[in-house]
N, C-alpha and C. Protein backbone atom coordinates (compact mmCIF):
# COMPACT_ATOMS: atom_id res chain seq x y z
N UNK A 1 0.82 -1.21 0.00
CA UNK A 1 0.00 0.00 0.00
C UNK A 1 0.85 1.26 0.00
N UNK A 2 2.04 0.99 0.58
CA UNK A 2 3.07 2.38 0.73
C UNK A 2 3.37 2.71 -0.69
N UNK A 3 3.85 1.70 -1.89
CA UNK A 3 4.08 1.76 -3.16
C UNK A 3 2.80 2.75 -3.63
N UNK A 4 1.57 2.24 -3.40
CA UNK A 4 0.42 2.50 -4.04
C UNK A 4 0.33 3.68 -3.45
N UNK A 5 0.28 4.14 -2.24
CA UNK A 5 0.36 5.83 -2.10
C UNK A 5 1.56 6.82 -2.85
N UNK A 6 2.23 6.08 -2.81
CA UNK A 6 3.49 6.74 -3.34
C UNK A 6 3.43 6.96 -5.19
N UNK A 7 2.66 5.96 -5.88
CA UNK A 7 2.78 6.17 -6.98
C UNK A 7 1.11 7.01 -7.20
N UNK A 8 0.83 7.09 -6.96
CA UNK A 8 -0.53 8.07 -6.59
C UNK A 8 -0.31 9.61 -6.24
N UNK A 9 0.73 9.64 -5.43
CA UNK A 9 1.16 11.25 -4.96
C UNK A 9 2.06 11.61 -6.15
N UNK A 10 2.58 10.49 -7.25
CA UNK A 10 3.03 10.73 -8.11
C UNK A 10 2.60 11.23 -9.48
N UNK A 11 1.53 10.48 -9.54
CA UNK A 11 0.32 10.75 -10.70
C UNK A 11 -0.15 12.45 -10.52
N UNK A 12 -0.68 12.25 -9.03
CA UNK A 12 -1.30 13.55 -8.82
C UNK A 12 -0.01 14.72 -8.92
N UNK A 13 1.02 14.93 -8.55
CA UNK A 13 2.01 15.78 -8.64
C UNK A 13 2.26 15.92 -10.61
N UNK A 14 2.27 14.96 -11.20
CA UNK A 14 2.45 14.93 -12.41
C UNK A 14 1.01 15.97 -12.98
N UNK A 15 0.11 15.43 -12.62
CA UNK A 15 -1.28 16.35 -13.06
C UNK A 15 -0.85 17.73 -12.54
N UNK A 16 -0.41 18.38 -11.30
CA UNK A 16 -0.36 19.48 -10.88
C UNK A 16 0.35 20.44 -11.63
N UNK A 17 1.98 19.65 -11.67
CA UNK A 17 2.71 20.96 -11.53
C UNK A 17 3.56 20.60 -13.48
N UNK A 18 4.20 21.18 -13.53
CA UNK A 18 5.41 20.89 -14.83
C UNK A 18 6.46 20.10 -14.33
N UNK A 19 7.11 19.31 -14.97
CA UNK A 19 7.78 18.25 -14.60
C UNK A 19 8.94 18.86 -14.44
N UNK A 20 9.48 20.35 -14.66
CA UNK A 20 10.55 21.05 -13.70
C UNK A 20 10.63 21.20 -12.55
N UNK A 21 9.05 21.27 -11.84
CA UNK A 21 8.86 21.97 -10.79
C UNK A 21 9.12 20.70 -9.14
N UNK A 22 9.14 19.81 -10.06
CA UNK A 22 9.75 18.74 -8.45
C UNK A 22 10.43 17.52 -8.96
N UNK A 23 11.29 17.09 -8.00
CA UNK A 23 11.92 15.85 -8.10
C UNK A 23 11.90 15.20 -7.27
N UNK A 24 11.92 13.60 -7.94
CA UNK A 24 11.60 12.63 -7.23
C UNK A 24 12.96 11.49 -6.15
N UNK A 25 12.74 11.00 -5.36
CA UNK A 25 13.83 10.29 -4.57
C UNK A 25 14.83 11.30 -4.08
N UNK A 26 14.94 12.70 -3.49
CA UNK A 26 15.83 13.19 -3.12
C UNK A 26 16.49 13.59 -2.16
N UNK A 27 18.06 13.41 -1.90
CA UNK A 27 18.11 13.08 -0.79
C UNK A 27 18.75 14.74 0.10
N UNK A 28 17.79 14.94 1.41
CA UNK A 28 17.28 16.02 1.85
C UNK A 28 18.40 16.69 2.61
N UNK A 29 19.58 14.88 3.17
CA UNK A 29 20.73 15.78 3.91
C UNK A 29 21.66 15.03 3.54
N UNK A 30 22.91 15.76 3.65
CA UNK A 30 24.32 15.57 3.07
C UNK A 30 24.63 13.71 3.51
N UNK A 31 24.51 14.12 4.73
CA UNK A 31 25.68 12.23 5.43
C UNK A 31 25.07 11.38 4.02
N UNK A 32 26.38 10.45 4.13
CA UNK A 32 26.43 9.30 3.29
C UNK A 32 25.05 8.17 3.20
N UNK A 33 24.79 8.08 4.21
CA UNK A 33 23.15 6.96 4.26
C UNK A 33 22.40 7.71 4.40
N UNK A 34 21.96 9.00 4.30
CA UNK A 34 20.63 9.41 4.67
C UNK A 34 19.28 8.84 3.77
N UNK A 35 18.43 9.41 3.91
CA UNK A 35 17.37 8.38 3.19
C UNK A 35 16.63 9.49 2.08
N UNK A 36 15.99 9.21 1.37
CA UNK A 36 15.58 9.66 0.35
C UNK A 36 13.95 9.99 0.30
N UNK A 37 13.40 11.10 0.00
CA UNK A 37 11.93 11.45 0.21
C UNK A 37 11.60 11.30 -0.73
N UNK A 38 10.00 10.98 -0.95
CA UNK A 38 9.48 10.25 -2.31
C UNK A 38 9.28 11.50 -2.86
N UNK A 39 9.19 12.72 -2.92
CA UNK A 39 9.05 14.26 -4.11
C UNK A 39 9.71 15.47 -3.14
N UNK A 40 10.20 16.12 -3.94
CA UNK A 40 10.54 17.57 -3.50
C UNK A 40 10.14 18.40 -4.21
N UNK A 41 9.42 19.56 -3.79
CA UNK A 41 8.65 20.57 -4.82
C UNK A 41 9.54 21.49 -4.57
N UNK A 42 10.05 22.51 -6.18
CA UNK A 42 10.80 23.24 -6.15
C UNK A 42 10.20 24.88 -6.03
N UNK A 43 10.56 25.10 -4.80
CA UNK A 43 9.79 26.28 -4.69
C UNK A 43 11.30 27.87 -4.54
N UNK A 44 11.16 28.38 -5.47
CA UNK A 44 12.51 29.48 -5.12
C UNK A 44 13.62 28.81 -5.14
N UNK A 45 14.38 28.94 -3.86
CA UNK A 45 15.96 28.23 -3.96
C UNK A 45 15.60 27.40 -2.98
N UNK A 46 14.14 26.78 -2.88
CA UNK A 46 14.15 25.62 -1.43
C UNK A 46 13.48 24.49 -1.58
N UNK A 47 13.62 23.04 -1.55
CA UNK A 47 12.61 22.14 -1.72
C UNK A 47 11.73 21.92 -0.66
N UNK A 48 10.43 21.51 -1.17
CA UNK A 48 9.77 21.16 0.19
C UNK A 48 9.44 19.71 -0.37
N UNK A 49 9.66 18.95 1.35
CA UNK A 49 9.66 17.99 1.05
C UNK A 49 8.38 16.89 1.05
N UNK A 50 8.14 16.28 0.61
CA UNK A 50 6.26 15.16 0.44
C UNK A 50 6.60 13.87 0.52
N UNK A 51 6.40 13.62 1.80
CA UNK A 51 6.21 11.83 1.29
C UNK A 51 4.80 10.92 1.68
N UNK A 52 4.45 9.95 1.13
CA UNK A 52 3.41 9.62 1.54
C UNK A 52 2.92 9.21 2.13
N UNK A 53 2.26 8.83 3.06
CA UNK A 53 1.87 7.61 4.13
C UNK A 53 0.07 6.98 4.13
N UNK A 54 0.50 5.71 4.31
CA UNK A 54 -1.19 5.09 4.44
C UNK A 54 -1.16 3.73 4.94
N UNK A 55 -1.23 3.58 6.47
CA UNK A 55 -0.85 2.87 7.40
C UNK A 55 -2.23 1.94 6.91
N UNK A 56 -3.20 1.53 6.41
CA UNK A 56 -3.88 0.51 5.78
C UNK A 56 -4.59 0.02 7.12
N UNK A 57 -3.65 -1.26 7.44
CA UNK A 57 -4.00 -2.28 8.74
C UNK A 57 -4.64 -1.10 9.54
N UNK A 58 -3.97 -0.43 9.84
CA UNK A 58 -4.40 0.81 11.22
C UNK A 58 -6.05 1.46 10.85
N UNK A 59 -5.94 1.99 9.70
CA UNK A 59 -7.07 2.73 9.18
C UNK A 59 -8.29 1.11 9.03
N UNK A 60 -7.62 0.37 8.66
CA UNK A 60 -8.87 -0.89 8.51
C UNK A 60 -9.44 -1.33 9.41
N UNK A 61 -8.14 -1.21 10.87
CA UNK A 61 -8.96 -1.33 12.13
C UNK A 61 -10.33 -0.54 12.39
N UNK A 62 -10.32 0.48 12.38
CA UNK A 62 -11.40 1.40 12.36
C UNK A 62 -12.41 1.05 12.03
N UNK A 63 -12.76 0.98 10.53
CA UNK A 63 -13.84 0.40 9.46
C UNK A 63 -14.17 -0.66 10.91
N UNK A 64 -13.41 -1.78 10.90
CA UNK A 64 -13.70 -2.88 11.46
C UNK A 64 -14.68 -2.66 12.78
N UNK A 65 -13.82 -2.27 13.00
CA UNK A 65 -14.44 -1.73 14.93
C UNK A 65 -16.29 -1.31 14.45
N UNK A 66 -15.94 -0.10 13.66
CA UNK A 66 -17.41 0.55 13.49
C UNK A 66 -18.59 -0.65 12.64
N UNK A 67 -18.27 -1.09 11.73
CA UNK A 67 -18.92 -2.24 11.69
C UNK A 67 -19.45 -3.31 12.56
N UNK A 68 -18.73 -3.65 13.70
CA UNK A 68 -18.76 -4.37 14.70
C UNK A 68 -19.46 -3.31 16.00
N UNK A 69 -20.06 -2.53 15.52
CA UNK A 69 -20.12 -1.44 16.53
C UNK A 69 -19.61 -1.77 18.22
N UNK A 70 -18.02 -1.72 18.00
CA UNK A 70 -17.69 -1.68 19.16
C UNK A 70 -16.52 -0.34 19.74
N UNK A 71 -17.33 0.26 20.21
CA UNK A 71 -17.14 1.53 20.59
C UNK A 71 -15.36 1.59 21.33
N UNK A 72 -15.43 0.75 21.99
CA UNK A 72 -13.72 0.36 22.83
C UNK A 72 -13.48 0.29 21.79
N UNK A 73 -13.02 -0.42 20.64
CA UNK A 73 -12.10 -0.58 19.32
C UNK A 73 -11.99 0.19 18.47
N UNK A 74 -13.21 0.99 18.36
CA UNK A 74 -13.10 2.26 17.71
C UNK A 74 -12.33 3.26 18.42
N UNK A 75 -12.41 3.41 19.34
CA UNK A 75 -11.12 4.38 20.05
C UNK A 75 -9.53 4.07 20.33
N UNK A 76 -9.86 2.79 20.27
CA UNK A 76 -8.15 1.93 20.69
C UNK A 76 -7.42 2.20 18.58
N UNK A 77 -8.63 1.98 18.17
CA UNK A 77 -8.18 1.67 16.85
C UNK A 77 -7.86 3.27 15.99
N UNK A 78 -8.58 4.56 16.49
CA UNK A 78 -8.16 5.99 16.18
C UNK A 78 -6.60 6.18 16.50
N UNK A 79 -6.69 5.85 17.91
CA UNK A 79 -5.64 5.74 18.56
C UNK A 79 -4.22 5.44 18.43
N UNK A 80 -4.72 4.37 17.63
CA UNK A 80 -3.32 3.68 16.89
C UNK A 80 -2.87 4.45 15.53
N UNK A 81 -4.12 4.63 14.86
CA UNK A 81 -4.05 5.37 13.40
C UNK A 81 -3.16 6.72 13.89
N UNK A 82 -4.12 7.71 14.89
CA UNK A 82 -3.19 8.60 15.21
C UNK A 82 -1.57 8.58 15.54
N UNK A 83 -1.19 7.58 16.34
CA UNK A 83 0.06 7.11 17.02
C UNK A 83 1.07 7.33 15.87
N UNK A 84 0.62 5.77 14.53
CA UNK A 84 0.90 5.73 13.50
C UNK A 84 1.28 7.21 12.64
N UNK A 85 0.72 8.46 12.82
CA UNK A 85 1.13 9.67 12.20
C UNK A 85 1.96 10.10 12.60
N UNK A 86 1.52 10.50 14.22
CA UNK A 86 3.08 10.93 15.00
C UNK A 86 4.08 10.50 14.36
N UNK A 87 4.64 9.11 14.20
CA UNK A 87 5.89 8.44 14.06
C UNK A 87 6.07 8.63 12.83
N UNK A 88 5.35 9.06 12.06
CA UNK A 88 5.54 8.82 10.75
C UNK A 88 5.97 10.81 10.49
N UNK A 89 5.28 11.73 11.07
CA UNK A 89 5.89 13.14 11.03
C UNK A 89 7.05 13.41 11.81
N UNK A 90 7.41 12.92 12.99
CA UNK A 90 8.62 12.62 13.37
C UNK A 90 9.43 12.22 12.76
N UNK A 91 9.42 10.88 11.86
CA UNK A 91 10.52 10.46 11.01
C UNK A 91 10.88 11.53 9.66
N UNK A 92 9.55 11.75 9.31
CA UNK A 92 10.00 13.20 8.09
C UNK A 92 10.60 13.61 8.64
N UNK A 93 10.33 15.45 9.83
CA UNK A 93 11.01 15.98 10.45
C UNK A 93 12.33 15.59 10.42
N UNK A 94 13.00 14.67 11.15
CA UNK A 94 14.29 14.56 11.11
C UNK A 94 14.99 13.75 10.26
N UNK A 95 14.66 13.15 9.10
CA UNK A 95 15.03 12.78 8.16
C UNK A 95 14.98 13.99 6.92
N UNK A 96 14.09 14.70 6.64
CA UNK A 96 14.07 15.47 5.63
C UNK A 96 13.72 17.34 5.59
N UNK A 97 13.79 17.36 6.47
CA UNK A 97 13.30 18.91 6.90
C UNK A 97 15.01 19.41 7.09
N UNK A 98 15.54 20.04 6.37
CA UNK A 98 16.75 20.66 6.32
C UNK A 98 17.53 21.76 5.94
N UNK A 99 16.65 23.05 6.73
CA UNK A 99 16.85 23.95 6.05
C UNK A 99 18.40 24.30 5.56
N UNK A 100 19.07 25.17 4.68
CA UNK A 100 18.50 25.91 4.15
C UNK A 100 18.02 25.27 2.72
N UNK A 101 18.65 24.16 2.38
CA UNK A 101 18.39 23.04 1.29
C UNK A 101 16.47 22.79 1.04
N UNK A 102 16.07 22.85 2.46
CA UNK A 102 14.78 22.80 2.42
C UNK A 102 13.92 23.24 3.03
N UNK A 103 12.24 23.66 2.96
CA UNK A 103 12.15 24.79 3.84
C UNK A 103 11.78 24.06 5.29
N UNK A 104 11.70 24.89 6.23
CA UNK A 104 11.55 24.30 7.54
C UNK A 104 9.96 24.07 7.47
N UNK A 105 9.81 23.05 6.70
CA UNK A 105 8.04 22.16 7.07
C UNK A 105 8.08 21.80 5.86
N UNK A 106 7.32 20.64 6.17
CA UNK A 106 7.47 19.56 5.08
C UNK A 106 5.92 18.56 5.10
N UNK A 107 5.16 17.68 3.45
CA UNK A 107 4.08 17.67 3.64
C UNK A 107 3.96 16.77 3.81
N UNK A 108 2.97 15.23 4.84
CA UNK A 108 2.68 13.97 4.30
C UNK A 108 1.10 14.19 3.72
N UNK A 109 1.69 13.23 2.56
CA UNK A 109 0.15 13.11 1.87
C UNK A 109 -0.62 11.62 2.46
N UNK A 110 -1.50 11.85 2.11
CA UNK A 110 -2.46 10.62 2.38
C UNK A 110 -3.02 10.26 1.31
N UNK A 111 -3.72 9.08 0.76
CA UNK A 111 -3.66 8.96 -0.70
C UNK A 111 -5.44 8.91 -0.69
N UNK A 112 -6.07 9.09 0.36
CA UNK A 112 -7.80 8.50 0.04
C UNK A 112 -7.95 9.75 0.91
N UNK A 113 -9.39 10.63 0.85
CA UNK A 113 -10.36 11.31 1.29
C UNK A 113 -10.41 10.75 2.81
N UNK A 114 -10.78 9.63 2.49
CA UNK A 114 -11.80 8.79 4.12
C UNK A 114 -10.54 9.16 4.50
N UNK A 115 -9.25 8.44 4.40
CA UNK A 115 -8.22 8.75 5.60
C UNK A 115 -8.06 10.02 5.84
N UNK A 116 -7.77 10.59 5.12
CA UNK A 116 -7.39 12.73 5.50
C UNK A 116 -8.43 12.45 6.32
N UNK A 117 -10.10 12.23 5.86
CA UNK A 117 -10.95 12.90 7.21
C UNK A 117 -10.84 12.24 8.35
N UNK A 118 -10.42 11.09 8.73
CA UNK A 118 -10.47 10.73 9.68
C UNK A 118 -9.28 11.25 10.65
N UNK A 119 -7.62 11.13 9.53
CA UNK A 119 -7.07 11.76 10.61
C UNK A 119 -7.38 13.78 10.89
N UNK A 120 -8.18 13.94 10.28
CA UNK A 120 -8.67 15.33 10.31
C UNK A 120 -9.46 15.91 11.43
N UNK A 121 -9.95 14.76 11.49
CA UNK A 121 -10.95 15.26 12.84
C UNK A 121 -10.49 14.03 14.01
N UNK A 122 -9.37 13.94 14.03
CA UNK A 122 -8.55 13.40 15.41
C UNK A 122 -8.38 14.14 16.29
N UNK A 123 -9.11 14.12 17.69
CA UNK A 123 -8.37 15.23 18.79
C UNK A 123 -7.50 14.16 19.93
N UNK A 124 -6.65 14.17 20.77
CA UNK A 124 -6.36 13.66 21.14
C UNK A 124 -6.99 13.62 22.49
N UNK A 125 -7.23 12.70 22.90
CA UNK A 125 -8.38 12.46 24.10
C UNK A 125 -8.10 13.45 25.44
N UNK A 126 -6.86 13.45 25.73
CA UNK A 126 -6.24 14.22 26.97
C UNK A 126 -6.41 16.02 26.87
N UNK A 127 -5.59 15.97 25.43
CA UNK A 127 -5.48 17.65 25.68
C UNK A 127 -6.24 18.04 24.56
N UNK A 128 -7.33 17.68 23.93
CA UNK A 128 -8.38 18.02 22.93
C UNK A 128 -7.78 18.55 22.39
N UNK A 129 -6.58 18.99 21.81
CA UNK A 129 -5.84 19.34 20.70
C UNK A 129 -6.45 18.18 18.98
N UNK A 130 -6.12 18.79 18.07
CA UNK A 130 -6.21 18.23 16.63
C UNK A 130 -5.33 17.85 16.48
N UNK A 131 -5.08 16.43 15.75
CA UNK A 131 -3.68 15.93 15.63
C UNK A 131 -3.36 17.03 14.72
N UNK A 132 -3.66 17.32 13.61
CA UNK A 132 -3.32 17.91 12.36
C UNK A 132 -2.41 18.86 12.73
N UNK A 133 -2.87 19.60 13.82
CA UNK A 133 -2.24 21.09 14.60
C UNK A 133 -0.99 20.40 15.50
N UNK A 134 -1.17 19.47 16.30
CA UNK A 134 -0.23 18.83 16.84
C UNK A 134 1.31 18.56 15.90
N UNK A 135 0.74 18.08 14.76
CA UNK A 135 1.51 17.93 13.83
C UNK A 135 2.17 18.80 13.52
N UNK A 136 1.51 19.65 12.75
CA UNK A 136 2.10 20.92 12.24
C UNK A 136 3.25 21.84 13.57
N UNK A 137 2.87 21.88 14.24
CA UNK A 137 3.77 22.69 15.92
C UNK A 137 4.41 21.81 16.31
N UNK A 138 4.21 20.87 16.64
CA UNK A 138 5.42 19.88 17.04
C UNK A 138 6.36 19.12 16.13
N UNK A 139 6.42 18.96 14.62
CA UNK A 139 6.84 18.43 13.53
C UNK A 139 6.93 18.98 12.16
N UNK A 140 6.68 20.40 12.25
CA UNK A 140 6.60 20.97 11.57
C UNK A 140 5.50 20.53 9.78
N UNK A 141 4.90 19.81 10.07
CA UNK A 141 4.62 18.67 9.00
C UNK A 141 3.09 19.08 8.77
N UNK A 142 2.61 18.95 7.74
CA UNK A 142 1.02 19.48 7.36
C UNK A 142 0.98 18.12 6.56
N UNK A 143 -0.32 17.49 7.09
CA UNK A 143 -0.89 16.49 6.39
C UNK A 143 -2.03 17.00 5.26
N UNK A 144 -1.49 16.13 4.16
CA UNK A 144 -2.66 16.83 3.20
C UNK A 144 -3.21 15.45 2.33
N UNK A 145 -4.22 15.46 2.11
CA UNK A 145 -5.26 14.62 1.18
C UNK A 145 -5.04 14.98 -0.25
N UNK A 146 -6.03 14.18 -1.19
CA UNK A 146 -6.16 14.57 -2.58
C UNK A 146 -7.00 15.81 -2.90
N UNK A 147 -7.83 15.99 -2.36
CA UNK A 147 -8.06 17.47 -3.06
C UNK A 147 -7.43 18.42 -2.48
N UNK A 148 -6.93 18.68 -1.13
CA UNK A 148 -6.24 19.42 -0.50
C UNK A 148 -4.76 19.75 -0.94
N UNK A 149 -4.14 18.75 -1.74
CA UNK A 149 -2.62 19.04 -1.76
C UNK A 149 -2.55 20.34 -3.15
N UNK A 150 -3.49 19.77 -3.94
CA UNK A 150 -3.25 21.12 -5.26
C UNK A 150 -3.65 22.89 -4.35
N UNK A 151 -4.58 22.93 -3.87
CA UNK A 151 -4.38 24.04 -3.19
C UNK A 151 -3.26 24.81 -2.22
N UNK A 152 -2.48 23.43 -1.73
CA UNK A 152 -1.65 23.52 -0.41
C UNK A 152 -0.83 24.18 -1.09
N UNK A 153 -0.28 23.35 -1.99
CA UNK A 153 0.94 24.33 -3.42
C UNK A 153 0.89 25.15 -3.99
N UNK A 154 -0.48 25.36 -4.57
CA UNK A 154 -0.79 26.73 -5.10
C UNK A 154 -0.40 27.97 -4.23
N UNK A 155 -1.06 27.53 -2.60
CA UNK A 155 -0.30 28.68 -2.15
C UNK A 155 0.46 29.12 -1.15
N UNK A 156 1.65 27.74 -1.27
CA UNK A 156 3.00 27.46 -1.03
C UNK A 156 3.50 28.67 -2.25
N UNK A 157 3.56 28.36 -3.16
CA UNK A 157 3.90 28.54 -4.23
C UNK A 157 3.62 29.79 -4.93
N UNK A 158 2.65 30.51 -4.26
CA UNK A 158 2.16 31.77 -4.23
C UNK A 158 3.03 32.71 -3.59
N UNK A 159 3.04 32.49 -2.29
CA UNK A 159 3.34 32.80 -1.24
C UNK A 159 5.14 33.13 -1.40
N UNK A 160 5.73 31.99 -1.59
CA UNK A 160 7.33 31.85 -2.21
C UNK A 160 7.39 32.83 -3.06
N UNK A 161 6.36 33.22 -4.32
CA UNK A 161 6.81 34.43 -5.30
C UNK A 161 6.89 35.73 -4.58
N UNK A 162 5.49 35.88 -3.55
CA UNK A 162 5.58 37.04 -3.22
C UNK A 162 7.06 37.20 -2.59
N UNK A 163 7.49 36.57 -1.97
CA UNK A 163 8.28 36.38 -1.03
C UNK A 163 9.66 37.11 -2.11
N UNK A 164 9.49 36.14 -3.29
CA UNK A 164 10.65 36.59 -3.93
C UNK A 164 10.75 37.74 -4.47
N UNK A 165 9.41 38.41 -5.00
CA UNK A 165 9.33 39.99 -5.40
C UNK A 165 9.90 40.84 -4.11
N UNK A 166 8.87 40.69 -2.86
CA UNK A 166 9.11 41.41 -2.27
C UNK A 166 11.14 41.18 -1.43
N UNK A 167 11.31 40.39 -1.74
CA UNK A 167 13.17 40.47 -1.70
C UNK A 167 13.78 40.97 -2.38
N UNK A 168 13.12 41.06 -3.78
CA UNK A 168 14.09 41.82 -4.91
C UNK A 168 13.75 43.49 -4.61
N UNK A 169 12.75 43.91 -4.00
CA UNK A 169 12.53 45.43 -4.20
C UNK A 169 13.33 45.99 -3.02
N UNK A 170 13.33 45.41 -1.76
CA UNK A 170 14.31 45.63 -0.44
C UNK A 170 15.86 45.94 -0.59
């Protein structure tokens, strides 16, 4: 399923942008083994980095639970899905977030609707925080879905020009 998100965030990046505007497998920091992020969008002089995630088993728990209407499994089973993100924006973060090579925040995509909404409307039981926000402040990392990621860039990518006009007139 990781393949299948990954060649999906690929399709869709291909529909988005011009095939100048990102590259694929790149690797985010200098040392000899570091690991390689599935796209970098070229924004100015900075990549940002996208990789995909879709923990499957985790998210199927869910379905399962609610089918079974069993309310304990449906929460043990959010739970895990959520967990599953943490670790997975943590590992971006310090694998690929490197400024000045890249900008400081970086995106995971999700490859289906149902998952974005579900981890979308995750709060975490203790401190009613949104994972999404959790994410973003503690990992610098914005999770984005399929209809959500063409907008996210648009104005990433917006935003970077102004950025660059307003540097050249200063």
């Amino acid at each position: 399923y990781g393949t299948l998100a990954e060649f999906g965030l690929g399709s869709l990046l291909k529909d988005l942008l011009p095939a100048s505007q990102f590259i694929e497998n790149v690797k985010m920091k200098p040392e000899e083994n570091s690991d390689t992020v599935e796209f970098a969008i070229k924004l100015q002089d900075v990549l940002l980095p996208i990789d995909s995630h879709w923990p499957v088993e985790k998210y199927k728990a869910i379905d399962d639970a609610y089918q079974a209407n069993d309310k304990e499994a449906q929460a043990e089973a959010r739970k895990d899905l959520a967990a599953a993100f943490r670790n997975k924006a943590k590992s971006v973060n310090l694998k690929y977030i490197s400024p000045p090579k890249s900008t400081d925040f970086a995106i995971v995509y999700v490859p289906t609707e149902g998952l974005f909404s579900e981890i979308s409307s995750y709060r975490d039981p203790k401190t009613k925080e949104l994972l999404l926000q959790e994410l973003r402040t503690k990992y610098k990392v914005t999770i984005s879905g399929p209809n959500s990621l063409s907008a996210l860039l648009q104005s990433y990518h917006l935003g970077f020009q102004t950025l660059k006009a307003v540097s050249y007139t200063h």
